[in-house]
PDB file of N, CA and C in Angstrom:
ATOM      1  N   UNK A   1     376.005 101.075 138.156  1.00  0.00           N
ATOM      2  CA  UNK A   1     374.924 100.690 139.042  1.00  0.00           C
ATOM      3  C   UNK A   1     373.721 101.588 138.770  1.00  0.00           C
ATOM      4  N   UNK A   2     372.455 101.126 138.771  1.00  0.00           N
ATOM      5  CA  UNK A   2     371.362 101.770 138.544  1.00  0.00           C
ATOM      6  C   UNK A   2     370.999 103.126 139.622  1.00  0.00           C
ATOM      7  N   UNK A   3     371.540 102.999 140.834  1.00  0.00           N
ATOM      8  CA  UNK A   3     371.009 103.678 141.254  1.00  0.00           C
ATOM      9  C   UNK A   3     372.736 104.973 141.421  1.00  0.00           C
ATOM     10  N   UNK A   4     373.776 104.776 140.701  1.00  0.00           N
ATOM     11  CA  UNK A   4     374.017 106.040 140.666  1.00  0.00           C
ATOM     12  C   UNK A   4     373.455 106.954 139.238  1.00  0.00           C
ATOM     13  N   UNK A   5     373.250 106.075 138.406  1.00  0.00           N
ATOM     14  CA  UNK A   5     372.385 106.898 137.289  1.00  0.00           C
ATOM     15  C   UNK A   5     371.294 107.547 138.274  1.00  0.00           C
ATOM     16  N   UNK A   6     370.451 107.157 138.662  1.00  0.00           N
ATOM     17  CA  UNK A   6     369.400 107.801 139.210  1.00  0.00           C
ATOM     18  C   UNK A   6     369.525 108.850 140.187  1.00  0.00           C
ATOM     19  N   UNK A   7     370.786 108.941 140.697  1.00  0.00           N
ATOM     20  CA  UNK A   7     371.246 109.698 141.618  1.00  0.00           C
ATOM     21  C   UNK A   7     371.549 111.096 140.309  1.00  0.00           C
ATOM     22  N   UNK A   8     372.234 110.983 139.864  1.00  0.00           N
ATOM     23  CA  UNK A   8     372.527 111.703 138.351  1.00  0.00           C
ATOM     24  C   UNK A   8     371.250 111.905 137.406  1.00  0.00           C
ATOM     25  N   UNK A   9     370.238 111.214 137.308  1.00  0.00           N
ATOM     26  CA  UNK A   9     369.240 111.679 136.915  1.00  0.00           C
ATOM     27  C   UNK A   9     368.609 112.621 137.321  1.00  0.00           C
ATOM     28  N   UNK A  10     368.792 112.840 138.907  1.00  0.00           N
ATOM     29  CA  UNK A  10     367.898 113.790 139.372  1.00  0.00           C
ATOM     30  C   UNK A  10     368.944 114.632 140.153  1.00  0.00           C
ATOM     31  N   UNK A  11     369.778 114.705 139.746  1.00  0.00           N
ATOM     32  CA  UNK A  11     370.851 115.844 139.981  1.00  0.00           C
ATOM     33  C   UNK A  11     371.669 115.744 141.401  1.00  0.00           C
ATOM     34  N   UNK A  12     370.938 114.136 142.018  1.00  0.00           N
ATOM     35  CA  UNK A  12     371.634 114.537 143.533  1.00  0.00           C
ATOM     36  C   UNK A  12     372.696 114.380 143.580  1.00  0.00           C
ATOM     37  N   UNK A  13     373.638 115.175 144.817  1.00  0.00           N
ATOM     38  CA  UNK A  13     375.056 114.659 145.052  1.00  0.00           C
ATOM     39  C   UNK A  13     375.745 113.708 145.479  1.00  0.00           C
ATOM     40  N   UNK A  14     374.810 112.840 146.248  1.00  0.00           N
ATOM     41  CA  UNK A  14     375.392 111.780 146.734  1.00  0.00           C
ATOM     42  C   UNK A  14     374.157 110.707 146.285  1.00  0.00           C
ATOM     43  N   UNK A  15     374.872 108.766 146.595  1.00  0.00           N
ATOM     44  CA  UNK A  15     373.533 108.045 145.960  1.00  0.00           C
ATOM     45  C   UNK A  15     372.845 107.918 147.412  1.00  0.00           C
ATOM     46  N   UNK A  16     373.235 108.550 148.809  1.00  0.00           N
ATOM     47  CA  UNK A  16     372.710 108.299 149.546  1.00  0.00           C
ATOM     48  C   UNK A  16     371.672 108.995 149.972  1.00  0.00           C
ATOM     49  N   UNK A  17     371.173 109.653 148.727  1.00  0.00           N
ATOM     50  CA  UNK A  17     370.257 110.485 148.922  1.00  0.00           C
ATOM     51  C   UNK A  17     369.055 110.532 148.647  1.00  0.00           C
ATOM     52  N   UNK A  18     368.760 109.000 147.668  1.00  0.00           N
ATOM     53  CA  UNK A  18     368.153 108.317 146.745  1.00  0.00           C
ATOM     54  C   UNK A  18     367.123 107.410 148.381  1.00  0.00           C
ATOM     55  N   UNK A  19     365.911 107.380 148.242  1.00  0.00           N
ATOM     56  CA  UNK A  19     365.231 106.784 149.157  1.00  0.00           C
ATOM     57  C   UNK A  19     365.185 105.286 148.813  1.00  0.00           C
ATOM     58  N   UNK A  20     366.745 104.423 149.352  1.00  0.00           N
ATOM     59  CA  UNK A  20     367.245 103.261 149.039  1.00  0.00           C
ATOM     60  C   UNK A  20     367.762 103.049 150.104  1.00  0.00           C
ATOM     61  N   UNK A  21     366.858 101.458 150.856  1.00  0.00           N
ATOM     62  CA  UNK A  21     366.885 101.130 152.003  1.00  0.00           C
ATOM     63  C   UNK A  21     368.022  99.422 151.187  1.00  0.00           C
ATOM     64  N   UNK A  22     369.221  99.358 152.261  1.00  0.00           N
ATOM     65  CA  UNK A  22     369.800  97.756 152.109  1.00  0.00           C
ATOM     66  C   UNK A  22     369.616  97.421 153.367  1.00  0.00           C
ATOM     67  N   UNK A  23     369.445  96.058 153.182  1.00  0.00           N
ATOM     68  CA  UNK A  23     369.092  95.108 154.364  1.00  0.00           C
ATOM     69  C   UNK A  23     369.994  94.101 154.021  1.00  0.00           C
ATOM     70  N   UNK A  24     371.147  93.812 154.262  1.00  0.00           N
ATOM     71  CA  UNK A  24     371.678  92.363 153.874  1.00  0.00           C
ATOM     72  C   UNK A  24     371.753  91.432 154.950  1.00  0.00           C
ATOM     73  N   UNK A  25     371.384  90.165 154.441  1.00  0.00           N
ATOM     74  CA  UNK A  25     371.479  88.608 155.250  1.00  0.00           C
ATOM     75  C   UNK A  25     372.762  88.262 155.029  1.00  0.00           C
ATOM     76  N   UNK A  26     373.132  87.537 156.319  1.00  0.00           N
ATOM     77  CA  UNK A  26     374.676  86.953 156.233  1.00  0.00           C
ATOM     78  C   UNK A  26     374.188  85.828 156.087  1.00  0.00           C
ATOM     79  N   UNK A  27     373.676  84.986 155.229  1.00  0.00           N
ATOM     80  CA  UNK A  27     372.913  83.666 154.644  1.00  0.00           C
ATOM     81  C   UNK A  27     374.079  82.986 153.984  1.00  0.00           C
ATOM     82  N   UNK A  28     374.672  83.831 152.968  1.00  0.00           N
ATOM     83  CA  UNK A  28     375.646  83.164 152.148  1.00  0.00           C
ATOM     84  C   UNK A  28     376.843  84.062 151.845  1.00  0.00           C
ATOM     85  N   UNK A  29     378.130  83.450 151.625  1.00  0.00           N
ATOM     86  CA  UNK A  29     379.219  83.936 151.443  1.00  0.00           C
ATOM     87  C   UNK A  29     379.346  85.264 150.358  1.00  0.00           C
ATOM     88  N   UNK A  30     378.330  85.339 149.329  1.00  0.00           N
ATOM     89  CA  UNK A  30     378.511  86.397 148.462  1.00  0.00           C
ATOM     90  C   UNK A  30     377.597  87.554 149.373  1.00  0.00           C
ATOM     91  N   UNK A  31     377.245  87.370 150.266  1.00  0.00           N
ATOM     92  CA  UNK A  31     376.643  88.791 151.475  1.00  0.00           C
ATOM     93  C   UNK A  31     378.095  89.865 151.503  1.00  0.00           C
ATOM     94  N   UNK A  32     379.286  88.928 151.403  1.00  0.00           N
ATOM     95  CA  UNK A  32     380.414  89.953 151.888  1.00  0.00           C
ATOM     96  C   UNK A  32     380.988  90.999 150.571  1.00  0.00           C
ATOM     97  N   UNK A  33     380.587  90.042 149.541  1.00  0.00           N
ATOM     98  CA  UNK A  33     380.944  90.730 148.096  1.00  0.00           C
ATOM     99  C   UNK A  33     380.011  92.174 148.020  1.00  0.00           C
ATOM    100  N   UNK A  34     378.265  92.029 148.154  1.00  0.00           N
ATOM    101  CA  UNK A  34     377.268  92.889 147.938  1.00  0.00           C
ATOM    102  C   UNK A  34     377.924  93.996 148.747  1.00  0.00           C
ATOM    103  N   UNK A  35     378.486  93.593 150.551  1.00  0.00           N
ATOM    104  CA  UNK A  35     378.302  94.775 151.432  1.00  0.00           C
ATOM    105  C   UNK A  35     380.117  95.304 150.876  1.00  0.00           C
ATOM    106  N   UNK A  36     380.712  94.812 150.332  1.00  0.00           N
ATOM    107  CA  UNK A  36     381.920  95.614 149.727  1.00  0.00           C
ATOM    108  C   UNK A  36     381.681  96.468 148.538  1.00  0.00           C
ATOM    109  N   UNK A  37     380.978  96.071 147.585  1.00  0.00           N
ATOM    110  CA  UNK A  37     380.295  96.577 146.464  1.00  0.00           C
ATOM    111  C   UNK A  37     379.675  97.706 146.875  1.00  0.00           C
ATOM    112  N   UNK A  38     379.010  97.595 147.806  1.00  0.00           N
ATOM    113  CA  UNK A  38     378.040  99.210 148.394  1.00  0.00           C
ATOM    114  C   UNK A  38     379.092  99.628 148.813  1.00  0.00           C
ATOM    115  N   UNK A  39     379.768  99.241 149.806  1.00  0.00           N
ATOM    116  CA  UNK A  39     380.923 100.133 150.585  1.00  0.00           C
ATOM    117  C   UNK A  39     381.905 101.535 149.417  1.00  0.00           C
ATOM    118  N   UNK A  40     382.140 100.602 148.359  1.00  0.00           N
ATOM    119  CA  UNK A  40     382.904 100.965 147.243  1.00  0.00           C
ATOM    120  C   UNK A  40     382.181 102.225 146.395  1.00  0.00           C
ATOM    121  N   UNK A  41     380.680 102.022 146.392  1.00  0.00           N
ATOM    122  CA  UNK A  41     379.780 102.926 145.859  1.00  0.00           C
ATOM    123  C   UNK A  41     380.026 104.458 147.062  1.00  0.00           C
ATOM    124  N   UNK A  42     380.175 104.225 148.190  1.00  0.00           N
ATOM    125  CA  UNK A  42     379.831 105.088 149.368  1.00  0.00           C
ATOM    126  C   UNK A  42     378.665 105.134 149.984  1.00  0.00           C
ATOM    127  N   UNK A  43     377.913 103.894 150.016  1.00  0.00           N
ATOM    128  CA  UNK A  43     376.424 103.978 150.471  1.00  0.00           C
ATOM    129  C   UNK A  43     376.524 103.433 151.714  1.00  0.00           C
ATOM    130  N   UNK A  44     375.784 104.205 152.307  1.00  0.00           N
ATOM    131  CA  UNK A  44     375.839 104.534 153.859  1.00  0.00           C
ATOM    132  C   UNK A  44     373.793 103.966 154.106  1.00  0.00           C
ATOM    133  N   UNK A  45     374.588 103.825 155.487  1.00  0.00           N
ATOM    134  CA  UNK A  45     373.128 103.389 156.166  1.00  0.00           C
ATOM    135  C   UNK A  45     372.716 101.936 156.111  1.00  0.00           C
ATOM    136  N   UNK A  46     374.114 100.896 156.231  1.00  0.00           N
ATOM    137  CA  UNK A  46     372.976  99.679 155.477  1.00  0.00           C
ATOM    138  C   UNK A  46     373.037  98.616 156.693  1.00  0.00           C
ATOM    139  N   UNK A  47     371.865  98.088 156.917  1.00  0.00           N
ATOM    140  CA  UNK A  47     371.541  97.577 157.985  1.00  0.00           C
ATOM    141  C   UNK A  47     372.118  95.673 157.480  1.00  0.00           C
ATOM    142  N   UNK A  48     373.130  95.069 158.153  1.00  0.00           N
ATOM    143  CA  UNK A  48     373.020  93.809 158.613  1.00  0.00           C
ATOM    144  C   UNK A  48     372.505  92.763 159.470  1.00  0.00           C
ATOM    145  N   UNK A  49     372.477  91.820 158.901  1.00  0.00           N
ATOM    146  CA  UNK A  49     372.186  90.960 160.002  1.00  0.00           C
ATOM    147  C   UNK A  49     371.651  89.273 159.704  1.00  0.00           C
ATOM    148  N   UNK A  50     371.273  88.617 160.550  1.00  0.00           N
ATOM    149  CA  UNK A  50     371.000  88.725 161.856  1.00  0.00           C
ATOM    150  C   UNK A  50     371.835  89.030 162.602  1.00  0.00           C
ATOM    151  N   UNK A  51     372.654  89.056 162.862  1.00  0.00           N
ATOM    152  CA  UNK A  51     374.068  89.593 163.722  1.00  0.00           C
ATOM    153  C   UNK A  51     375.259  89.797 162.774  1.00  0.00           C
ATOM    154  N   UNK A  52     376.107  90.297 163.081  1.00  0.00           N
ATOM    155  CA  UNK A  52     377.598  90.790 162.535  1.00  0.00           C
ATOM    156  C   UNK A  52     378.272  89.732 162.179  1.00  0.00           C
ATOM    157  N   UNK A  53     378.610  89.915 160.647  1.00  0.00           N
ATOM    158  CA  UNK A  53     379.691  88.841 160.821  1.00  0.00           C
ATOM    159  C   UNK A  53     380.793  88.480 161.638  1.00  0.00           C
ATOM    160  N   UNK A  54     381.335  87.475 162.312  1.00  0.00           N
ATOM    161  CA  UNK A  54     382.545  87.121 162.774  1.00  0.00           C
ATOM    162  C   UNK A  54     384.063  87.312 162.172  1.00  0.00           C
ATOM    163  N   UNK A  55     383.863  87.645 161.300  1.00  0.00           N
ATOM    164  CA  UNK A  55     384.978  88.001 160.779  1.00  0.00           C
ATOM    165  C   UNK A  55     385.688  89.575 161.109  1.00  0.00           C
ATOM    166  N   UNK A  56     384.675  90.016 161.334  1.00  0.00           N
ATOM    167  CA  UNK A  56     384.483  91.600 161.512  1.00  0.00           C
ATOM    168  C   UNK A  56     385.530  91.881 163.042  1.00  0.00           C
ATOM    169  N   UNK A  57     386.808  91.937 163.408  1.00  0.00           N
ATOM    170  CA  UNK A  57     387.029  92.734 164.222  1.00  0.00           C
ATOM    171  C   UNK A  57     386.274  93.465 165.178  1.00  0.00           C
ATOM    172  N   UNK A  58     386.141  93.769 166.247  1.00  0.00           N
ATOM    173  CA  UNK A  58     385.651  95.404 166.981  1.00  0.00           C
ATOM    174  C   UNK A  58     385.839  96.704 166.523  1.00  0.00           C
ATOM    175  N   UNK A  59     387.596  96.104 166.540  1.00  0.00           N
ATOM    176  CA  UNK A  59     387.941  97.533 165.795  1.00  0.00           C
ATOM    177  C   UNK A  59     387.353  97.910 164.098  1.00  0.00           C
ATOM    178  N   UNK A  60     387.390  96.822 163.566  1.00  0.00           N
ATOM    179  CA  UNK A  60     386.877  97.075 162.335  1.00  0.00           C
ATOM    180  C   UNK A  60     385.143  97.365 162.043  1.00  0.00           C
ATOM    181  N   UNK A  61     384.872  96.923 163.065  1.00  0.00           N
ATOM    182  CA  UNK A  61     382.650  97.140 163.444  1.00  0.00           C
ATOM    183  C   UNK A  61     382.776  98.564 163.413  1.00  0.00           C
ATOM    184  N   UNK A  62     383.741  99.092 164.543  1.00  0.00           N
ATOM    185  CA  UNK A  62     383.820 100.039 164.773  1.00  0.00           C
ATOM    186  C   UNK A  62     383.944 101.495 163.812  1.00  0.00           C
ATOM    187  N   UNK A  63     384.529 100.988 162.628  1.00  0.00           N
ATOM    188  CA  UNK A  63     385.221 101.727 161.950  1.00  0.00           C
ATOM    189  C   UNK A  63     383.902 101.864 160.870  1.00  0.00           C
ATOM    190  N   UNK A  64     383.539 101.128 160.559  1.00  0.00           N
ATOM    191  CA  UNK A  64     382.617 100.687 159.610  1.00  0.00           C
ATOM    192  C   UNK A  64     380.761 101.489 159.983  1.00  0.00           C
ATOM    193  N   UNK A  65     380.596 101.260 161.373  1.00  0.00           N
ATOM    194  CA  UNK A  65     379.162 101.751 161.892  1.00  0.00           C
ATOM    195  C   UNK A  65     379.396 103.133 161.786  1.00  0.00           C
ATOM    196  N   UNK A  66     380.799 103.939 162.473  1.00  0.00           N
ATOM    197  CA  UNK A  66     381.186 105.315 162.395  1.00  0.00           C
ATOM    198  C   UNK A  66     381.203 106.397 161.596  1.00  0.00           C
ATOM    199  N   UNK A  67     382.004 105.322 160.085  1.00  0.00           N
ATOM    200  CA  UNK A  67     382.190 106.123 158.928  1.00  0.00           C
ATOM    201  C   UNK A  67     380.839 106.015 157.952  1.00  0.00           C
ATOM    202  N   UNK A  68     380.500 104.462 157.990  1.00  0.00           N
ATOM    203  CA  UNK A  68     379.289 104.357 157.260  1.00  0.00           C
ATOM    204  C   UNK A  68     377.778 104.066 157.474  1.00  0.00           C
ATOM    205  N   UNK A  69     377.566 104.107 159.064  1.00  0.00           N
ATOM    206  CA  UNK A  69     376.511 104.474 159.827  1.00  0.00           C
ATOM    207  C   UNK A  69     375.828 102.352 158.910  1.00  0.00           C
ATOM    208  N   UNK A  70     376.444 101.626 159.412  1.00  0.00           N
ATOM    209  CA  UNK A  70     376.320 100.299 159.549  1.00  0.00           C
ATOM    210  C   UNK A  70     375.295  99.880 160.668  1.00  0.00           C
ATOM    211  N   UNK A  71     374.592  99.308 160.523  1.00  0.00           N
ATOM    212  CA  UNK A  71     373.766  98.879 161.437  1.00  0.00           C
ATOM    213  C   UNK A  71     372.889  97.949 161.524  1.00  0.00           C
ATOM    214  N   UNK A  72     372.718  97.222 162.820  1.00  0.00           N
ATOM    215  CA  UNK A  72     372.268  95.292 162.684  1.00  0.00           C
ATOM    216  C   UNK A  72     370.612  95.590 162.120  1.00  0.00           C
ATOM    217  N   UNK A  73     370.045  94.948 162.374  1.00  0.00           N
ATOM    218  CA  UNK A  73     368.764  94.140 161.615  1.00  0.00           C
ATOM    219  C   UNK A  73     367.916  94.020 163.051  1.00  0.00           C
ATOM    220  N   UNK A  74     366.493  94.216 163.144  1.00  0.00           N
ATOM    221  CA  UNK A  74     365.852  94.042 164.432  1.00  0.00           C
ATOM    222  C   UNK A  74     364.659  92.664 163.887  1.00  0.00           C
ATOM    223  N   UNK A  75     363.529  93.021 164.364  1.00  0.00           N
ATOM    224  CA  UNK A  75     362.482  92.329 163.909  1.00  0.00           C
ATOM    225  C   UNK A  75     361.740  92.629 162.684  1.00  0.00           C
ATOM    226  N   UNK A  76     360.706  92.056 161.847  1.00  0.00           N
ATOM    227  CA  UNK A  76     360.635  92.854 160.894  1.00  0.00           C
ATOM    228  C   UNK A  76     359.516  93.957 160.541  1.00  0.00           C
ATOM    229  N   UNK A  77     358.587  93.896 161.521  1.00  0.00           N
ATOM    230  CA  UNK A  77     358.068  95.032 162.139  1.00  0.00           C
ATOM    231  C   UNK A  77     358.579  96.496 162.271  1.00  0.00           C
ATOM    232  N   UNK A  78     359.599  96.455 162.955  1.00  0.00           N
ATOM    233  CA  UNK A  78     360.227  97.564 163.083  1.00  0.00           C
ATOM    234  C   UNK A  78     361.310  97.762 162.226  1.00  0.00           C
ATOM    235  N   UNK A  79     361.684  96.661 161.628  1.00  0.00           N
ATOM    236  CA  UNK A  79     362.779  96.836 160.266  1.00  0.00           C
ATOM    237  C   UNK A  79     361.627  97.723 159.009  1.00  0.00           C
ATOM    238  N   UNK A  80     361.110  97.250 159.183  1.00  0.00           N
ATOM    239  CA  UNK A  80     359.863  97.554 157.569  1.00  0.00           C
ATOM    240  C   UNK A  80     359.598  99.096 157.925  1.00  0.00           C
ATOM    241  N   UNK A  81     358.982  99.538 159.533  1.00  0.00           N
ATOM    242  CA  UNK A  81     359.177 100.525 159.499  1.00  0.00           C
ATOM    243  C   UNK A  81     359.851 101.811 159.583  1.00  0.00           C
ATOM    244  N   UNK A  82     361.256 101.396 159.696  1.00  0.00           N
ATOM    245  CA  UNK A  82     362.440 101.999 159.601  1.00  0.00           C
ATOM    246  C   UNK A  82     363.096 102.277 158.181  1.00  0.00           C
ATOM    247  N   UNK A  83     362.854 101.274 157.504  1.00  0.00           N
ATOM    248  CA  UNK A  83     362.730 101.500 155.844  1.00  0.00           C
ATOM    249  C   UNK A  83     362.044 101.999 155.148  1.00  0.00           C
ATOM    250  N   UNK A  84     360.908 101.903 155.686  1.00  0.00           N
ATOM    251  CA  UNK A  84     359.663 103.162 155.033  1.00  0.00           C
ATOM    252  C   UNK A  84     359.866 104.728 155.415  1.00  0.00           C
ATOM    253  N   UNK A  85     360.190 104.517 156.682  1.00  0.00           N
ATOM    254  CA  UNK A  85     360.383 105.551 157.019  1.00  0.00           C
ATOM    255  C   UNK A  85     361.326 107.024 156.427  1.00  0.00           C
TER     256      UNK A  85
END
């Protein structure tokens, strides 16, 4: 993945350190492949939405927002500036 080279390019330790904002849409069925693919990388912070998938347990939301700081999607106002940020 490009951005653990770049993480390694610039010596950091983790790729979550890399100023790399995900936003994924639950639009289409390969949304679940991308947010396993990051999961697998260890990238933390990635905002879903419009709402949680249904598939998702409580207990498993749970597990997921805790360890990997998961989190829904607002408007895009305040999404844009939360990503810039």
């Amino acid at each position: 993945m490009i951005a653990q080279k770049l993480a390694e390019a610039f010596a950091l330790t983790s790729i979550n350190e890399l100023p790399l904002a995900f936003n994924i849409a639950w639009y289409e069925q390969k949304a679940v492949i991308v947010l396993l693919a990051l999961l697998s990388l260890g990238v933390k912070n990635i905002h879903l939405g419009p709402s949680l998938p249904g598939f998702l347990s409580p207990n498993v939301a749970k597990v997921l927002v805790d360890t990997f700081g998961i989190a829904g999607i607002g408007n895009v106002d305040d999404d844009i500036a939360l990503f810039m940020s």
